[in-house]
Each structure stands twice: as C-alpha cells, then as structure tokens.
PDB file of N, CA and C in Angstrom:
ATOM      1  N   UNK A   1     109.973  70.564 111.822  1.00  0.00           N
ATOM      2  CA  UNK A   1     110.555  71.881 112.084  1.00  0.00           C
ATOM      3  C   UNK A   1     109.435  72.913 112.175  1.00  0.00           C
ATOM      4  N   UNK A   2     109.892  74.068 113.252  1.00  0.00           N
ATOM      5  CA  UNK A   2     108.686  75.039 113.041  1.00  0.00           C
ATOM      6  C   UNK A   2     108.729  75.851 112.008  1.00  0.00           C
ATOM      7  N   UNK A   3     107.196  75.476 111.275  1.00  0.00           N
ATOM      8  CA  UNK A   3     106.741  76.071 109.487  1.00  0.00           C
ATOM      9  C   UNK A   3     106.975  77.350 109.136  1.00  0.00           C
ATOM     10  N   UNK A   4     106.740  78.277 110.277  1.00  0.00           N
ATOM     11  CA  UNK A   4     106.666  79.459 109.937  1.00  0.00           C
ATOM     12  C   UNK A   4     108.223  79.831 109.795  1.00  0.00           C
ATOM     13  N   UNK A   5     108.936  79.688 110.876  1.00  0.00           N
ATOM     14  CA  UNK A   5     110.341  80.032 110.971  1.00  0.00           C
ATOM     15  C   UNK A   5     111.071  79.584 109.615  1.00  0.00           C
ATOM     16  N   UNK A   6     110.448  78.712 109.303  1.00  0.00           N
ATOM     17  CA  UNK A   6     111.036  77.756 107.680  1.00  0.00           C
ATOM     18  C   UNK A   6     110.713  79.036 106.168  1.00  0.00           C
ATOM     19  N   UNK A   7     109.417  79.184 106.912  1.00  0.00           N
ATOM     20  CA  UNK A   7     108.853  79.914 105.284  1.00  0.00           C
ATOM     21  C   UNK A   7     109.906  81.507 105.515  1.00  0.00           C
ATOM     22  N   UNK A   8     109.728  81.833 106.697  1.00  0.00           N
ATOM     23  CA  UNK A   8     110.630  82.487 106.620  1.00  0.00           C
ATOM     24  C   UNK A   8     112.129  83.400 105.913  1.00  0.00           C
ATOM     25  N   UNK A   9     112.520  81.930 106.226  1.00  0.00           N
ATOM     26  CA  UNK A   9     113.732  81.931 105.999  1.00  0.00           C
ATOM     27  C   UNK A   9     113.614  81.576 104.345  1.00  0.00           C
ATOM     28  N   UNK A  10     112.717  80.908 103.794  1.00  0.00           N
ATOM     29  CA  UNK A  10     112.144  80.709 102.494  1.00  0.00           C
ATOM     30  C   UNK A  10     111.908  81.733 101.993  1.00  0.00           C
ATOM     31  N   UNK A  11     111.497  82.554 102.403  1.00  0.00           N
ATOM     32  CA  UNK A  11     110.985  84.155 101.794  1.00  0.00           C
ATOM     33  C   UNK A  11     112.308  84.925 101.765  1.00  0.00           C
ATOM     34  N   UNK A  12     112.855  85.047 102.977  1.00  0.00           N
ATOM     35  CA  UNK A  12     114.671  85.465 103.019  1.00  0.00           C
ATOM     36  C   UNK A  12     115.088  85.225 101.874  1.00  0.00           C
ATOM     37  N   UNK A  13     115.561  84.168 101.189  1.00  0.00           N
ATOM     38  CA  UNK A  13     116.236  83.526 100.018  1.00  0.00           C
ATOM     39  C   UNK A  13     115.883  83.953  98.704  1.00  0.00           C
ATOM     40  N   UNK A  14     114.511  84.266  98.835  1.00  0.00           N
ATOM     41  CA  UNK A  14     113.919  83.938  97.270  1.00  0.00           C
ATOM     42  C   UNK A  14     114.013  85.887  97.381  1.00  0.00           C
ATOM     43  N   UNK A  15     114.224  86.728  98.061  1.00  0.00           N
ATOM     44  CA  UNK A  15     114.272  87.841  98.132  1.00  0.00           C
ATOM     45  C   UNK A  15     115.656  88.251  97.860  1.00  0.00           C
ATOM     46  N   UNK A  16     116.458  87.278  98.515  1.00  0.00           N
ATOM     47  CA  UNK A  16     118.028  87.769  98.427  1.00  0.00           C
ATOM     48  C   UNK A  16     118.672  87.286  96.768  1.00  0.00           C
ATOM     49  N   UNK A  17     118.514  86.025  96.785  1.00  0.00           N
ATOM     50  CA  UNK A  17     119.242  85.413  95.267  1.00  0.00           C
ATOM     51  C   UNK A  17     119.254  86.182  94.259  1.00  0.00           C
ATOM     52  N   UNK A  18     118.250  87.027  94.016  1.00  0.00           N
ATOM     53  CA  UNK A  18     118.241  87.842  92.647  1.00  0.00           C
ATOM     54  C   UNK A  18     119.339  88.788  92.544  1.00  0.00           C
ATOM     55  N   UNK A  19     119.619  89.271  93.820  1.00  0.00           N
ATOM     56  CA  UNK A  19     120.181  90.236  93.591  1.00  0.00           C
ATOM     57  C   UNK A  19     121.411  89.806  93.397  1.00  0.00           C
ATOM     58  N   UNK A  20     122.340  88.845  93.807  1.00  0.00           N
ATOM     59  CA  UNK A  20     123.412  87.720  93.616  1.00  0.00           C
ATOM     60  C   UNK A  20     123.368  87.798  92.289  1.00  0.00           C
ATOM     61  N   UNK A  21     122.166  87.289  91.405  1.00  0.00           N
ATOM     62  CA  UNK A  21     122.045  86.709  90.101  1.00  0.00           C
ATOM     63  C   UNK A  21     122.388  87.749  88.867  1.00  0.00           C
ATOM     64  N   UNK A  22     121.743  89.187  89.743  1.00  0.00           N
ATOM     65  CA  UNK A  22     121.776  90.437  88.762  1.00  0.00           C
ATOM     66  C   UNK A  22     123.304  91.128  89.195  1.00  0.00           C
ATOM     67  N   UNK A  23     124.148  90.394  89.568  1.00  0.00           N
ATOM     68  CA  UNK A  23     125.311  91.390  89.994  1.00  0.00           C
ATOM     69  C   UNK A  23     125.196  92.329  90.714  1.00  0.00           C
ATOM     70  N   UNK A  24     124.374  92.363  91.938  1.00  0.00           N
ATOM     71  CA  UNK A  24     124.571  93.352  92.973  1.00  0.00           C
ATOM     72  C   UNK A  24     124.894  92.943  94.085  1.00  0.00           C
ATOM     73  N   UNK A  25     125.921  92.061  94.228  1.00  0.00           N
ATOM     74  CA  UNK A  25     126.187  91.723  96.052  1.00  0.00           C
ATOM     75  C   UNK A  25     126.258  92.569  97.058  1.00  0.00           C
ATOM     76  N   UNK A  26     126.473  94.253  96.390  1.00  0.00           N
ATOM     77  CA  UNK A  26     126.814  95.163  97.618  1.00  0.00           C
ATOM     78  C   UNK A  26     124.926  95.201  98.654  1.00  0.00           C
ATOM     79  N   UNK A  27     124.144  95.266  97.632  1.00  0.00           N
ATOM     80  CA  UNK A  27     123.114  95.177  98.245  1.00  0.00           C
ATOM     81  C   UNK A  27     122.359  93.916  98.995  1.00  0.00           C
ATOM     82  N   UNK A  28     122.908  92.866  98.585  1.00  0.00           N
ATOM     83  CA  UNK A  28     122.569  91.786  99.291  1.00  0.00           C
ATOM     84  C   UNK A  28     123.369  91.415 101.085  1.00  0.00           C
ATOM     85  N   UNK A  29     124.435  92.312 100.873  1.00  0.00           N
ATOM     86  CA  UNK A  29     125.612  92.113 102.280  1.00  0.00           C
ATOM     87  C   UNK A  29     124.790  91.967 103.486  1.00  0.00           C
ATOM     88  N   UNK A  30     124.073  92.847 103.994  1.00  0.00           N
ATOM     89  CA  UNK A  30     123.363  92.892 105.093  1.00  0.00           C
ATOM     90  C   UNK A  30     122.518  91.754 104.881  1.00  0.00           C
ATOM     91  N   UNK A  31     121.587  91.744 104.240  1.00  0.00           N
ATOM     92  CA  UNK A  31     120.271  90.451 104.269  1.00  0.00           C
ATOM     93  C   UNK A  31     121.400  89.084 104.223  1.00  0.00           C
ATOM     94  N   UNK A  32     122.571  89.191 103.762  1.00  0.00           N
ATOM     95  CA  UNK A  32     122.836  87.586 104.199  1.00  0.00           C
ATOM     96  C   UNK A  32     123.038  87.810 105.288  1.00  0.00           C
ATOM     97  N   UNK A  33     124.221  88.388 105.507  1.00  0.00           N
ATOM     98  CA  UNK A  33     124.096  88.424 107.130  1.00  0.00           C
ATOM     99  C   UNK A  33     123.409  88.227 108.554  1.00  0.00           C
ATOM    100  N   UNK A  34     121.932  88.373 107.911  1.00  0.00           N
ATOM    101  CA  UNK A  34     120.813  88.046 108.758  1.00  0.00           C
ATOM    102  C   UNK A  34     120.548  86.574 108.558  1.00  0.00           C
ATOM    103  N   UNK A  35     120.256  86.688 106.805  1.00  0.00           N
ATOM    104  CA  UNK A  35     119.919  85.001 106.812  1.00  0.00           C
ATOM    105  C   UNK A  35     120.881  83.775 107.825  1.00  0.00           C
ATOM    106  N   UNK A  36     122.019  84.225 107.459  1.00  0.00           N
ATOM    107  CA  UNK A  36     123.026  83.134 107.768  1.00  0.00           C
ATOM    108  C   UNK A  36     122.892  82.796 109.163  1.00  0.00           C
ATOM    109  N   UNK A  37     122.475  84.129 109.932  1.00  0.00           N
ATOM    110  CA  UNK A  37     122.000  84.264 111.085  1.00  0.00           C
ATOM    111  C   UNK A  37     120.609  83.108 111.608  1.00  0.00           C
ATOM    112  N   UNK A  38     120.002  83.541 110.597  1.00  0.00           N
ATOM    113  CA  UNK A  38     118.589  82.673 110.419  1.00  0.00           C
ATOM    114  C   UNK A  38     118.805  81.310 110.317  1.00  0.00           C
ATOM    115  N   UNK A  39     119.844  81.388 109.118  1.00  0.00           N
ATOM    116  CA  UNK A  39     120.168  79.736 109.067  1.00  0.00           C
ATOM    117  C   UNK A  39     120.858  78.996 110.298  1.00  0.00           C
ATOM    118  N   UNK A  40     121.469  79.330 110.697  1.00  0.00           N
ATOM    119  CA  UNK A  40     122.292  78.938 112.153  1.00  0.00           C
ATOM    120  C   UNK A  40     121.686  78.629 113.125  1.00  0.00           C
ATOM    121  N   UNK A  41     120.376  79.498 113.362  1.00  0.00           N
ATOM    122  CA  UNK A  41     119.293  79.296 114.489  1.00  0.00           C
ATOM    123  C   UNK A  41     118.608  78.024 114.001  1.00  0.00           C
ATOM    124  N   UNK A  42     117.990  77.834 112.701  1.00  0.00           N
ATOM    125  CA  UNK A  42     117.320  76.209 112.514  1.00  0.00           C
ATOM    126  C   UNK A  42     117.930  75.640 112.652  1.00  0.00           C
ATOM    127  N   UNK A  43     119.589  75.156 112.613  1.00  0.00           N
ATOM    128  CA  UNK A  43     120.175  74.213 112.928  1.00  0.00           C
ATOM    129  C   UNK A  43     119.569  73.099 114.345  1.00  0.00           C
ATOM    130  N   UNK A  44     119.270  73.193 115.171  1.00  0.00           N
ATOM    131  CA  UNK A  44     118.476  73.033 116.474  1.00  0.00           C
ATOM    132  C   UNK A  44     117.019  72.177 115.804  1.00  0.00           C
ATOM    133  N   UNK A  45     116.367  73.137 115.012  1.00  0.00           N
ATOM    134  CA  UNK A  45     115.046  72.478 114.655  1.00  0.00           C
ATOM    135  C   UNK A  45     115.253  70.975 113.345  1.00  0.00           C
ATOM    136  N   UNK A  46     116.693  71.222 112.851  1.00  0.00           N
ATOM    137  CA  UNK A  46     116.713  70.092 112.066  1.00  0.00           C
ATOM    138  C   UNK A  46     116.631  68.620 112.466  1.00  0.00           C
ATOM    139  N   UNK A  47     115.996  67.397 112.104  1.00  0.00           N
ATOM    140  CA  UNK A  47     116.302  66.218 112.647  1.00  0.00           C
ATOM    141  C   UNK A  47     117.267  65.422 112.334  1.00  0.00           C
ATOM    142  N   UNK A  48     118.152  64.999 113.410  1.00  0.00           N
ATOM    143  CA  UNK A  48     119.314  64.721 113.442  1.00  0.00           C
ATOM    144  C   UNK A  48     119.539  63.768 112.513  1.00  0.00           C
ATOM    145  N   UNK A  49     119.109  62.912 112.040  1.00  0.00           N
ATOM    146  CA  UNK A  49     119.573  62.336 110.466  1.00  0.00           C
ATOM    147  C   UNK A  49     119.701  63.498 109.385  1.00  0.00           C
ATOM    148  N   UNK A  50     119.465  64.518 109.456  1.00  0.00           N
ATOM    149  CA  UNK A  50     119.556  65.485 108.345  1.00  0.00           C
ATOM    150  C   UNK A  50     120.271  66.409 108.423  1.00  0.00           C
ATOM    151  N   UNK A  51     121.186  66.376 109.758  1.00  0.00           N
ATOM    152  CA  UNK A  51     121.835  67.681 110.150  1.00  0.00           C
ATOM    153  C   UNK A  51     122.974  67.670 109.321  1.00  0.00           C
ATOM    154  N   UNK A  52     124.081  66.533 109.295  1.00  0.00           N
ATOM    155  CA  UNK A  52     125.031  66.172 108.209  1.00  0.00           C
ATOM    156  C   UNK A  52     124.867  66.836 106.762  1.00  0.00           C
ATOM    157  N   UNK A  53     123.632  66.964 106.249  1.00  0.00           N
ATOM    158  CA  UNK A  53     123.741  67.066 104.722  1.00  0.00           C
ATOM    159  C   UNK A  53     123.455  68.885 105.221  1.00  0.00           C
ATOM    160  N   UNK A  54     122.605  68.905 106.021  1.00  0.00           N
ATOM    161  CA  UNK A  54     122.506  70.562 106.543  1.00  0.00           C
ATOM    162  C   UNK A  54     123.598  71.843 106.730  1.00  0.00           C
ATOM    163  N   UNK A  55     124.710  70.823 107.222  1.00  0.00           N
ATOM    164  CA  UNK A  55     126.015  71.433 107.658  1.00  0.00           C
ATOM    165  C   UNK A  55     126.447  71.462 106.265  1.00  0.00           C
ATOM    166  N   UNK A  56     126.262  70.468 105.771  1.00  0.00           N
ATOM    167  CA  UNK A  56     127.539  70.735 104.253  1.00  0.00           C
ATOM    168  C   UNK A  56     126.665  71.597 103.863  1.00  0.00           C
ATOM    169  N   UNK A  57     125.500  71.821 103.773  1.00  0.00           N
ATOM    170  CA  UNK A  57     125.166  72.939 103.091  1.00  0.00           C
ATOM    171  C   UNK A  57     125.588  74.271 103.224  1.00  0.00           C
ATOM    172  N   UNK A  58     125.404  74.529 104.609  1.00  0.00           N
ATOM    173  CA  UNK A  58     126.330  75.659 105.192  1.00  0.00           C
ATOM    174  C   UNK A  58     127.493  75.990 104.575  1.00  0.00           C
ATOM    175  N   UNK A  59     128.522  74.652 104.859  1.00  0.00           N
ATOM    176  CA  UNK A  59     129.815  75.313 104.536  1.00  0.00           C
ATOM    177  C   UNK A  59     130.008  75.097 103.312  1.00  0.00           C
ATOM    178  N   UNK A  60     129.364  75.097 102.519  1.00  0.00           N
ATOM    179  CA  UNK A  60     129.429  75.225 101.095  1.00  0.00           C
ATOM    180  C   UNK A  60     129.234  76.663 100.779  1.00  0.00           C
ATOM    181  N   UNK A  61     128.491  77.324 101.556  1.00  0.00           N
ATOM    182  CA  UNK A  61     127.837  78.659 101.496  1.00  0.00           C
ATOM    183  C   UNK A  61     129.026  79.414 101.918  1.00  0.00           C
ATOM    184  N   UNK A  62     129.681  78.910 102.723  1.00  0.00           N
ATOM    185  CA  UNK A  62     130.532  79.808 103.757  1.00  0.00           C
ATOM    186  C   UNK A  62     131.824  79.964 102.687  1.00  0.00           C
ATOM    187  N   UNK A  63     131.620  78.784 101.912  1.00  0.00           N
ATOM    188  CA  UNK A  63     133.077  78.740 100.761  1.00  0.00           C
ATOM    189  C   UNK A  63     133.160  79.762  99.943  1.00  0.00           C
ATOM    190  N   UNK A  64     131.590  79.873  99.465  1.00  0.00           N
ATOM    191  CA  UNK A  64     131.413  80.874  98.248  1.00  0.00           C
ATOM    192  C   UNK A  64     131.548  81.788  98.398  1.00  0.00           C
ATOM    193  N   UNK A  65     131.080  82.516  99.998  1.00  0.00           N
ATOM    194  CA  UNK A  65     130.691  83.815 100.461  1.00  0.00           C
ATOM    195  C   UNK A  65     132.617  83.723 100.859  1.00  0.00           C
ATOM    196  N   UNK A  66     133.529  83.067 100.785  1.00  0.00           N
ATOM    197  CA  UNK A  66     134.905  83.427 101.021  1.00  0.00           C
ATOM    198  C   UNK A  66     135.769  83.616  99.626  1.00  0.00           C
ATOM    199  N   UNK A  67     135.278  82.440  98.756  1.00  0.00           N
ATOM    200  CA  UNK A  67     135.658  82.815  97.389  1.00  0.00           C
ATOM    201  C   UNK A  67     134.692  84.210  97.167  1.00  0.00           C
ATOM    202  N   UNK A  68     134.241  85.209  97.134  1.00  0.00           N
ATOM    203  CA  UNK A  68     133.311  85.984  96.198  1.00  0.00           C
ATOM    204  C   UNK A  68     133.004  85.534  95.226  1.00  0.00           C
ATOM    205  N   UNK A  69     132.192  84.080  95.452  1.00  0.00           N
ATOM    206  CA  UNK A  69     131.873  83.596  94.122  1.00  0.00           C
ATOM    207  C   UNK A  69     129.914  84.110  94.492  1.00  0.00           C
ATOM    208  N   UNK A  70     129.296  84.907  94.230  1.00  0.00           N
ATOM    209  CA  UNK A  70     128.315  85.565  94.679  1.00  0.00           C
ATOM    210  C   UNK A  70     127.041  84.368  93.716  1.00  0.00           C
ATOM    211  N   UNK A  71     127.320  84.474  92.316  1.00  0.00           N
ATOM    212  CA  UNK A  71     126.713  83.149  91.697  1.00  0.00           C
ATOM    213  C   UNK A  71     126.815  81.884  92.138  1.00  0.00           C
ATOM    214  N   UNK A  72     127.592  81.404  92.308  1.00  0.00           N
ATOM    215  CA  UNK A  72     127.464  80.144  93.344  1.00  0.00           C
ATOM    216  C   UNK A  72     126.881  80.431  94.740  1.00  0.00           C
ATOM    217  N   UNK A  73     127.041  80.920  95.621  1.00  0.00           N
ATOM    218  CA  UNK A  73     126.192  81.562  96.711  1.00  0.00           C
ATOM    219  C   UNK A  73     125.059  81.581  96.288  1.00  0.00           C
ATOM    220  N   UNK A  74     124.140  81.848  95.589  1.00  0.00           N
ATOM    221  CA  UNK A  74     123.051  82.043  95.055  1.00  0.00           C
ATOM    222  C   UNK A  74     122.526  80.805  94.221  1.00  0.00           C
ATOM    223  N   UNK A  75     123.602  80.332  94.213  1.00  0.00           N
ATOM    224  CA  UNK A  75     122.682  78.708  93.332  1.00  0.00           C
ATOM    225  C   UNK A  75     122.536  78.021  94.581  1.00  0.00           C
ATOM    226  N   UNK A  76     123.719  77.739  95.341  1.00  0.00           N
ATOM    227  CA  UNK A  76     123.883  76.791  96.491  1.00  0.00           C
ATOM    228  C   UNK A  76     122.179  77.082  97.147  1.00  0.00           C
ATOM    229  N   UNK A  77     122.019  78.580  97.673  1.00  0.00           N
ATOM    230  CA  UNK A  77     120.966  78.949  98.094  1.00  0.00           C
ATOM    231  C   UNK A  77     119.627  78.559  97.260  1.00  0.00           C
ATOM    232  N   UNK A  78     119.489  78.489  96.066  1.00  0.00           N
ATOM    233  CA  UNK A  78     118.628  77.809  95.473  1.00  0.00           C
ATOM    234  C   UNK A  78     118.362  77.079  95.013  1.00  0.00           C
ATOM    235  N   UNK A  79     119.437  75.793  94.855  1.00  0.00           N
ATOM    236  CA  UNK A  79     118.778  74.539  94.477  1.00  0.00           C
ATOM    237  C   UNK A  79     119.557  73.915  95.337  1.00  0.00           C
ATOM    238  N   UNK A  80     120.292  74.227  96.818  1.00  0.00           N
ATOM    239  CA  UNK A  80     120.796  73.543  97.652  1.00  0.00           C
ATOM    240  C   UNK A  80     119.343  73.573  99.127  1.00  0.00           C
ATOM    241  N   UNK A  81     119.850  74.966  99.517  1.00  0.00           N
ATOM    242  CA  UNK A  81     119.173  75.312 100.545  1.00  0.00           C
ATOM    243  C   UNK A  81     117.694  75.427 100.328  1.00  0.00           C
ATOM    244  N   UNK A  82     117.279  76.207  99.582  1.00  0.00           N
ATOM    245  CA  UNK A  82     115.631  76.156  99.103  1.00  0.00           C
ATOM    246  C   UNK A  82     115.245  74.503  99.253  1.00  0.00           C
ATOM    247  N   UNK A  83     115.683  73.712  98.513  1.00  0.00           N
ATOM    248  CA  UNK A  83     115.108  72.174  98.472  1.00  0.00           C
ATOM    249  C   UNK A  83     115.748  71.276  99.469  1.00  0.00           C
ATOM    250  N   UNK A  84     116.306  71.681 100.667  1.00  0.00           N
ATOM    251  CA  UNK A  84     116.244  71.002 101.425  1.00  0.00           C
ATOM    252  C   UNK A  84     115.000  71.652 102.416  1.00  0.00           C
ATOM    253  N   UNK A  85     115.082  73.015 102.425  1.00  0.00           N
ATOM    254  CA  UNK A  85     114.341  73.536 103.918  1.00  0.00           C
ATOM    255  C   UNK A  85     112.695  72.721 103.135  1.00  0.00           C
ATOM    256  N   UNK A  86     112.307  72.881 101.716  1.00  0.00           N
ATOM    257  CA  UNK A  86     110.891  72.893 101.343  1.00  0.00           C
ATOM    258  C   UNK A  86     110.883  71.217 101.278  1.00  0.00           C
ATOM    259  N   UNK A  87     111.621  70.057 101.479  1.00  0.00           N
ATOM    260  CA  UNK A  87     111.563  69.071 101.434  1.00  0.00           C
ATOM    261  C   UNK A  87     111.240  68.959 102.718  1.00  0.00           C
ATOM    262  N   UNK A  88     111.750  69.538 103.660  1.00  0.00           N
ATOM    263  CA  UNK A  88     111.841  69.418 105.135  1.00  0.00           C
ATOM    264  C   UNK A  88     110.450  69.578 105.567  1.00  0.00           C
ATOM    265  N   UNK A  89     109.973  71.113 104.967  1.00  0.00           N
ATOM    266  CA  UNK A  89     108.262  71.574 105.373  1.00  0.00           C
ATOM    267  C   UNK A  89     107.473  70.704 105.008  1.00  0.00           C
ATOM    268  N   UNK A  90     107.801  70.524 103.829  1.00  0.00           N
ATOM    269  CA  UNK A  90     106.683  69.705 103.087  1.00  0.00           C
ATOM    270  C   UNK A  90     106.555  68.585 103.771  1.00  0.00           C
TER     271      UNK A  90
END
C-alpha cells in the first residue's frame, strides 16, 4: 500500500481517538468524517486477501458511529484499525 497515504491516515486516528476517549465527540464530528473518507479511498490500495477483514472493520465502525457508542468507535479505531493499517505498512 502507498506508505505515506497509510501514515496518514495513521496520524488521522491517533489525533482523533482522544477526543472519543475524553468525551468530546462534538469535536471529533468533522475529522471523522474526513477519516472515513480517507478510509474508503485505501480500500483500492488493500490486497485482496485482506479486504474481507478490512470491510468488517469498517462496518464495525459504521455500527458504533450509529449506536453513539463514541468509546467503541475509538477502540475499534485503535486496536482494530491502527493494527491492521501498521501491520499492513510494516
């Protein structure tokens, strides 16, 4: 996958989660919005044995962000999404 577009989106995450973590979702609304954006576009760069576990990741995200479960959103994003994209770079 292309690295930079990865760290990216790596930097996205580790910027957004806190604020999930500290109870402020109103301020996180926009930056997911982008991410998710972000995330949608690597879909393409993933290799197709990995796209399956990629997608559930997604809609796992898409669950939380429908429940307002903002803590789960924020874990999914960090020990779901973080360790797949940095397994991927790496």
């Amino acid at each position: 996958m292309e690295s930079q577009r990865i760290e990216a989106v790596i930097a996205h995450i580790q910027e957004l989660t806190p604020l999930y973590y500290q109870n402020c979702p109103e301020k996180g609304t926009e930056q997911l919005q982008a991410l998710i954006q972000e995330l949608s576009g690597l879909e393409a760069l993933i290799p197709r044995e990995q796209q399956s576990r990629y997608i559930g990741i997604l809609k796992n995200l898409m669950e939380a962000i429908e429940q307002r479960d903002f803590v789960m959103l924020a874990d999914i994003l960090t020990f779901d999404m973080l360790e797949f994209l940095q397994e991927d770079e790496g």
